[in-house]
C-alpha atoms as a PDB file:
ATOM      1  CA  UNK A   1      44.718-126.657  -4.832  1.00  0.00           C
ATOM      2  CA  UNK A   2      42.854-129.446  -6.211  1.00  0.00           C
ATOM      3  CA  UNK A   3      40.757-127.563  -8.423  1.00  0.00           C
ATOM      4  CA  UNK A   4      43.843-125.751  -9.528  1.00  0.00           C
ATOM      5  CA  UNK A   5      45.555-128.597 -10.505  1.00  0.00           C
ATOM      6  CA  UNK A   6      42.796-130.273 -12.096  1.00  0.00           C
ATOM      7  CA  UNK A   7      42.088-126.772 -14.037  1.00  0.00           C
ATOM      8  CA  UNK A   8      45.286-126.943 -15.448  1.00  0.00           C
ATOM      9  CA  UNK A   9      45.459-130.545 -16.533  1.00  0.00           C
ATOM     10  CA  UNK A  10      42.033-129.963 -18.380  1.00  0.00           C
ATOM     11  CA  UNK A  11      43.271-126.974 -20.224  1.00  0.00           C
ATOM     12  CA  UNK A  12      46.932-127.894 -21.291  1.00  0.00           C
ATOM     13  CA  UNK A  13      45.633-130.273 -24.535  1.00  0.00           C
ATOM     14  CA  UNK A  14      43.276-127.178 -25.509  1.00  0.00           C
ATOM     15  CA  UNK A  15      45.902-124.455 -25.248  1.00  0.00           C
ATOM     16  CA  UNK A  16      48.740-126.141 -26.496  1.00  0.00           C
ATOM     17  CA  UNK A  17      51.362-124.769 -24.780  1.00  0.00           C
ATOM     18  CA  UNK A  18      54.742-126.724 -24.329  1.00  0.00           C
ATOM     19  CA  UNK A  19      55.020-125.364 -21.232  1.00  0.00           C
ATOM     20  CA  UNK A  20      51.394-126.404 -20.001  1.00  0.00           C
ATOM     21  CA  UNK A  21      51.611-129.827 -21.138  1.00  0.00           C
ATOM     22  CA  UNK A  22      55.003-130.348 -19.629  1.00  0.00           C
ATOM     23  CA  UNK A  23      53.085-129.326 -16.333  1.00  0.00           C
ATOM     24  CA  UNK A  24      50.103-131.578 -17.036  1.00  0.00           C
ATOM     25  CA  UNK A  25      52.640-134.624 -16.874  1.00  0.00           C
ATOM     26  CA  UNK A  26      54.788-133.652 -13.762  1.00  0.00           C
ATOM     27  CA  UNK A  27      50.799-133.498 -12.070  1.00  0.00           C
ATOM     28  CA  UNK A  28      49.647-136.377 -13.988  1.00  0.00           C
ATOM     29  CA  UNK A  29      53.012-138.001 -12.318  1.00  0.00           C
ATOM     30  CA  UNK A  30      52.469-136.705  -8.942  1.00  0.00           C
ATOM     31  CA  UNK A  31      48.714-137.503  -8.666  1.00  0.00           C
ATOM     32  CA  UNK A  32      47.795-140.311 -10.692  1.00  0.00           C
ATOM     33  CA  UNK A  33      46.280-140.853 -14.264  1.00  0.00           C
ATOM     34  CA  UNK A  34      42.446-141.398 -12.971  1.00  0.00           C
ATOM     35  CA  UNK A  35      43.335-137.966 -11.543  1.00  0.00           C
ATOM     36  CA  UNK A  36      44.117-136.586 -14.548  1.00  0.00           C
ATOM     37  CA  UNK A  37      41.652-138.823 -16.482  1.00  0.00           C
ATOM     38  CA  UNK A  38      38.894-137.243 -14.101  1.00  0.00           C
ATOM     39  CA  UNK A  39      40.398-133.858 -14.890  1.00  0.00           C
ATOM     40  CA  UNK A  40      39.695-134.261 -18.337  1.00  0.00           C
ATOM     41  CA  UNK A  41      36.108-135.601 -18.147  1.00  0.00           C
ATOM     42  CA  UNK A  42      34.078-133.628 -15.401  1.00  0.00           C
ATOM     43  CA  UNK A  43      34.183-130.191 -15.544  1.00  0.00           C
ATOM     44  CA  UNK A  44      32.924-129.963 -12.242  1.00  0.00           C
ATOM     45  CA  UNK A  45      36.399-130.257 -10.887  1.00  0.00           C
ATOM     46  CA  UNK A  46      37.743-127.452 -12.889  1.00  0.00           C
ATOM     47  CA  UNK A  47      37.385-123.876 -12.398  1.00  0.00           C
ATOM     48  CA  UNK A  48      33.608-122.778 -13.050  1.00  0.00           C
ATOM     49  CA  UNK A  49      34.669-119.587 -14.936  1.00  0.00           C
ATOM     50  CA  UNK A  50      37.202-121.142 -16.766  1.00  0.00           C
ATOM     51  CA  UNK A  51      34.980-124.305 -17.456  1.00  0.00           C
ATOM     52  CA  UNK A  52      32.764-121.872 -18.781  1.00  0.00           C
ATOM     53  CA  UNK A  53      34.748-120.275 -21.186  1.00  0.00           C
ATOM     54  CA  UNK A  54      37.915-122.819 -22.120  1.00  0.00           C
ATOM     55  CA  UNK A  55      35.343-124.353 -25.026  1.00  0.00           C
ATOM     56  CA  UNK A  56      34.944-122.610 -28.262  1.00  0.00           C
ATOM     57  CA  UNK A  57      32.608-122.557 -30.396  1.00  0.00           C
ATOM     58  CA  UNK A  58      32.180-122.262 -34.274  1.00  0.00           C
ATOM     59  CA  UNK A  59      29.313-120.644 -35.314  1.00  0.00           C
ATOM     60  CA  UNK A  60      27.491-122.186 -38.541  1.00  0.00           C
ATOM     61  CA  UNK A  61      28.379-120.397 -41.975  1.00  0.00           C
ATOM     62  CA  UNK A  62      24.581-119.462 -41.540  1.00  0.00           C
ATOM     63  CA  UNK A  63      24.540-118.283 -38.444  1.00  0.00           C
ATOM     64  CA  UNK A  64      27.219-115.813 -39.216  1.00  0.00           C
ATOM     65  CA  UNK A  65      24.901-114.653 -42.864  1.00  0.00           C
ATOM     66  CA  UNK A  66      21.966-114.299 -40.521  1.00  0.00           C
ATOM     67  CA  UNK A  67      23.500-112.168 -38.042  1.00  0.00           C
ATOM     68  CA  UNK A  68      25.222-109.970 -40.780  1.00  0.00           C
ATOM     69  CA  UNK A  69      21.382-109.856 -42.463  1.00  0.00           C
ATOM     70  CA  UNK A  70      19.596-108.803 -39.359  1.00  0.00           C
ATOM     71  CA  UNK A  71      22.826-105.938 -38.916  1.00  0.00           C
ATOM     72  CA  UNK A  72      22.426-104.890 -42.188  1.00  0.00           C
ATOM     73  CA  UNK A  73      18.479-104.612 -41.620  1.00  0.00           C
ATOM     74  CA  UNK A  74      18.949-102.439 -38.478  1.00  0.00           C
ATOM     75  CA  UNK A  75      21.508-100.227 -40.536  1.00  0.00           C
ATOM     76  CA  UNK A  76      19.536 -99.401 -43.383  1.00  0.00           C
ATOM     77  CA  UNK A  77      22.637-101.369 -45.229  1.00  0.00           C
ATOM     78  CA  UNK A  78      21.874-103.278 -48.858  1.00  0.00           C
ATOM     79  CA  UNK A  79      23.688-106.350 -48.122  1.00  0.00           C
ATOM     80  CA  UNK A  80      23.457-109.383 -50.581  1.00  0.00           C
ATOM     81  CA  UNK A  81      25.349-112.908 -49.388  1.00  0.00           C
ATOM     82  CA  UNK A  82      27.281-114.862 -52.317  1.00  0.00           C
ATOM     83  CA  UNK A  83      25.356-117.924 -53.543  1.00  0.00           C
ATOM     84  CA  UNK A  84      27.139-120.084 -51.556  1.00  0.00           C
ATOM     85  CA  UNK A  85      26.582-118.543 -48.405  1.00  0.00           C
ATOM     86  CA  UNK A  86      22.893-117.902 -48.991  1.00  0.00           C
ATOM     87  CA  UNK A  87      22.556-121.966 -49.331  1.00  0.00           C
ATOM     88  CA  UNK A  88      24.464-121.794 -46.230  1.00  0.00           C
ATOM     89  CA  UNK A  89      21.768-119.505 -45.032  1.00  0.00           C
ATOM     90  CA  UNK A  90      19.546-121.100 -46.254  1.00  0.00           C
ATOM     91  CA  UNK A  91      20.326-124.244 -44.794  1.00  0.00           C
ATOM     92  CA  UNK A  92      20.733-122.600 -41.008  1.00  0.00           C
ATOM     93  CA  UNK A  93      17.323-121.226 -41.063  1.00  0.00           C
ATOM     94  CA  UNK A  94      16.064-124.895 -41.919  1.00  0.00           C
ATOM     95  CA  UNK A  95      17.571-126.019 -39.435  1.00  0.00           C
ATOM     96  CA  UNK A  96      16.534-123.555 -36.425  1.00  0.00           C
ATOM     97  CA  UNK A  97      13.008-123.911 -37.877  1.00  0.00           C
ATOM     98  CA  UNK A  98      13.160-120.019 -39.042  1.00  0.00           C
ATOM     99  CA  UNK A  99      11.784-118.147 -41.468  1.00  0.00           C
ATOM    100  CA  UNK A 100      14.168-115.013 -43.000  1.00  0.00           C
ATOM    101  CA  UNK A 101      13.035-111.866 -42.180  1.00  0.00           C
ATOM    102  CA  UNK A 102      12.004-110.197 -45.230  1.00  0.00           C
ATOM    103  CA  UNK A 103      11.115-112.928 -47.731  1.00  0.00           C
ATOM    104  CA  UNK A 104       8.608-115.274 -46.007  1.00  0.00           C
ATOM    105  CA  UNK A 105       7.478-113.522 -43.110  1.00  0.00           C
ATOM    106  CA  UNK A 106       8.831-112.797 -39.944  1.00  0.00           C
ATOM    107  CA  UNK A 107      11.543-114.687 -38.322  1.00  0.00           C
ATOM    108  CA  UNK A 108      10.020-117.551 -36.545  1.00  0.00           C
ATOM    109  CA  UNK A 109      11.916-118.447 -33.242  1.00  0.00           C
ATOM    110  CA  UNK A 110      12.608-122.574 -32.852  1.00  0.00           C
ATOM    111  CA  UNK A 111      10.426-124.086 -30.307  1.00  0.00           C
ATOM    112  CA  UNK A 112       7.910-121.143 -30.141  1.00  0.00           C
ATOM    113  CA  UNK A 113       5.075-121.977 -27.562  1.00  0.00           C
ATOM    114  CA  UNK A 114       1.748-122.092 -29.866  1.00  0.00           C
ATOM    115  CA  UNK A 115      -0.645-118.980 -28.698  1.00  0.00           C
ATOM    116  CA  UNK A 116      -4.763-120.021 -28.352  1.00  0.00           C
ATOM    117  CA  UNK A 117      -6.743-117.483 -30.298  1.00  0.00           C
ATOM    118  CA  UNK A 118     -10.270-117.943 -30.032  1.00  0.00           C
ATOM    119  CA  UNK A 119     -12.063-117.694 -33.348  1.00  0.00           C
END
């Protein structure tokens, strides 16, 4: 019951539901605030599948562009982005240390491990 309860203490705030918040408090009430404090802050004490899933997020504007690119590329699809989301693009693939497929070269993963070629 405890990781019940602690479940749905964590994931009242995030659903905002009337209904769910009113239940936070009447457990809040009935175990204590650093119960529900704890609730909030380790995720250990929640639900693992629920912990797992309960936080979402937001991909980058050029993560998105990327993944419609690479789509586009499998499809045989002529897909251009607006200006503004090729600087987005642009930006993302700065960012994750990658090349676009296409223009520079192939896509170069983040983090690669560096291969020994003997010359």
């Amino acid at each position: 019951m405890t990781q019940t309860f602690a479940t749905l203490i964590h994931i009242a705030p995030k659903m905002q539901v009337e209904e769910l918040m009113e239940v936070r408090k009447q457990l809040t009430a009935l175990l204590g605030k650093e119960f529900a404090a704890q609730s909030d802050l380790d995720k250990k004490l929640i639900n693992p599948l629920v912990a797992e899933n309960i936080d979402f997020k937001k991909p980058m504007d050029g993560e998105i562009i990327y993944r419609m690119k690479e789509l586009a590329q499998e499809r045989n699809i002529q897909y251009t982005p607006s200006q503004d989301m090729q600087f987005a693009l642009n930006n993302y693939l700065e960012l994750k240390c990658k090349v676009e497929p296409g223009v520079d070269g192939p896509a170069i993963q983040p983090f690669a491990v560096p291969q020994y070629n003997p010359g």
